[in-house]
Protein backbone atom coordinates (compact mmCIF):
# COMPACT_ATOMS: atom_id res chain seq x y z
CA UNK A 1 0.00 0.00 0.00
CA UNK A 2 1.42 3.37 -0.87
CA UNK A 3 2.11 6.05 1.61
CA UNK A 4 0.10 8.98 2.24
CA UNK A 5 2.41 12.28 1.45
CA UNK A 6 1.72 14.80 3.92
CA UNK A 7 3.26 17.87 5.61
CA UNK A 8 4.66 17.68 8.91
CA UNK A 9 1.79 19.73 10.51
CA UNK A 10 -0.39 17.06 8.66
CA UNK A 11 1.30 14.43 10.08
CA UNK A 12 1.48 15.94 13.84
CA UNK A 13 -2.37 16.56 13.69
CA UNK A 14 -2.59 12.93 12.22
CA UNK A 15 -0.59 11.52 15.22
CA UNK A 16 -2.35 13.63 17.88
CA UNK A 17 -6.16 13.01 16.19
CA UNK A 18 -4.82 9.17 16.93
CA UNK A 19 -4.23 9.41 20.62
CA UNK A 20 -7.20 11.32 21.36
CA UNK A 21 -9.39 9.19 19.12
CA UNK A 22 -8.05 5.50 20.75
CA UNK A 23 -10.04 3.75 23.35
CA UNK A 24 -7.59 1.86 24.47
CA UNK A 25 -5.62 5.22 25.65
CA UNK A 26 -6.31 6.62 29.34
CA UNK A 27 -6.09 9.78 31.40
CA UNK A 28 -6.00 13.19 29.83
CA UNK A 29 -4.67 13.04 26.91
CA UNK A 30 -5.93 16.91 26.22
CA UNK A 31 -2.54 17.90 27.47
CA UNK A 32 -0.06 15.91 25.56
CA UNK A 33 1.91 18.08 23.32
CA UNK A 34 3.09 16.72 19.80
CA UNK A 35 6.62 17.89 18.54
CA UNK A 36 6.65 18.35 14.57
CA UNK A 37 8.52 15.06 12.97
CA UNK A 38 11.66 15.79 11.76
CA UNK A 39 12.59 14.42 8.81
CA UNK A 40 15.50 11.90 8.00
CA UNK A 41 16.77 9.78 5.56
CA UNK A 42 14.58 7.09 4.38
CA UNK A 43 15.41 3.77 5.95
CA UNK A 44 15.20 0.36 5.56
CA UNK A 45 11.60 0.34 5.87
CA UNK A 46 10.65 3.24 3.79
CA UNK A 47 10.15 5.97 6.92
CA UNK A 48 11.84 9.28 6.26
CA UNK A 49 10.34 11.01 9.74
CA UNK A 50 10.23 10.43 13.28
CA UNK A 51 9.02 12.21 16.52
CA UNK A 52 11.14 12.99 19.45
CA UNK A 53 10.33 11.77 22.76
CA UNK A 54 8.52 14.03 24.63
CA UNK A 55 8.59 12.48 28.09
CA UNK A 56 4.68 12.12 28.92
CA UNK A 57 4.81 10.17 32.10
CA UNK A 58 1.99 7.00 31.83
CA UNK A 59 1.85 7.79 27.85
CA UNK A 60 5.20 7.08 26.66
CA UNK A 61 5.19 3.69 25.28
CA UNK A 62 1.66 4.46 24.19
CA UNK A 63 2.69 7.29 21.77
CA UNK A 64 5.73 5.13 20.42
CA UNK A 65 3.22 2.81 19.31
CA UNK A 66 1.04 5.21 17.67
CA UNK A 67 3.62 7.07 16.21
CA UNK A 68 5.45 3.87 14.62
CA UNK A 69 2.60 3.11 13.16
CA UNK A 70 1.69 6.60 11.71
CA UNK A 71 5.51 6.15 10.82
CA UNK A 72 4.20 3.31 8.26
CA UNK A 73 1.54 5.06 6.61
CA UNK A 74 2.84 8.48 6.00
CA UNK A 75 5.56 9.64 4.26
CA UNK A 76 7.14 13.51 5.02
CA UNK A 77 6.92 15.85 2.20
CA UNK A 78 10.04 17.58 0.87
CA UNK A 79 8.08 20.92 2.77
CA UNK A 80 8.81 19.54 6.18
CA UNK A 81 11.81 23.08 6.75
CA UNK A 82 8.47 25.00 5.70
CA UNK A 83 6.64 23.69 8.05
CA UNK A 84 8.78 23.61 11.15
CA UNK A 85 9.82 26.85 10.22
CA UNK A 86 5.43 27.89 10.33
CA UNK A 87 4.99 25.77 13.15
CA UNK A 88 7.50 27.14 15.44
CA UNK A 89 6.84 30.39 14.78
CA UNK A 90 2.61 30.23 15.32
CA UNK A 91 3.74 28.30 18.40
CA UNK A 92 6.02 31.06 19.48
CA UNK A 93 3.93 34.12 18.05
């Protein structure tokens, strides 16, 4: 199956739509802050993006899963420095 190409805000509200949506997730999940993925090389398994760890006590393992498997379905556009660069600054402005 091919890969959806999205933007990185795309794929962050992809990601964070996932957690909220899951049943199988607990707590408040309201709070949890999504970093943009950054982009990499594409590996072994076709991923060319991942999400740092952002050290949400009681989620942690949680969001690894959801974001590894986001990591399968979506590949990062070439306008992921666009959108880091828009990103940080509505988050800052």
């Amino acid at each position: 199956m091919p890969k959806k190409v999205l933007s990185a805000e795309q794929i962050r509200q992809g990601v964070r739509k996932r957690i909220l949506l899951d049943p199988a997730a607990t707590g408040d999940r309201v709070r949890i802050s999504l970093p943009l993925p950054k982009a990499h090389l594409v590996d072994d398994m076709a991923r060319n993006w991942d999400m740092e760890e952002q050290g949400h006590a009681g989620y942690s393992s949680y969001i690894r899963r959801v974001v590894e498997e986001a990591r399968k379905e979506f590949f990062l556009s070439d306008a992921a420095d666009h959108d880091e660069i828009m990103g940080d600054s509505l988050a800052h402005g």
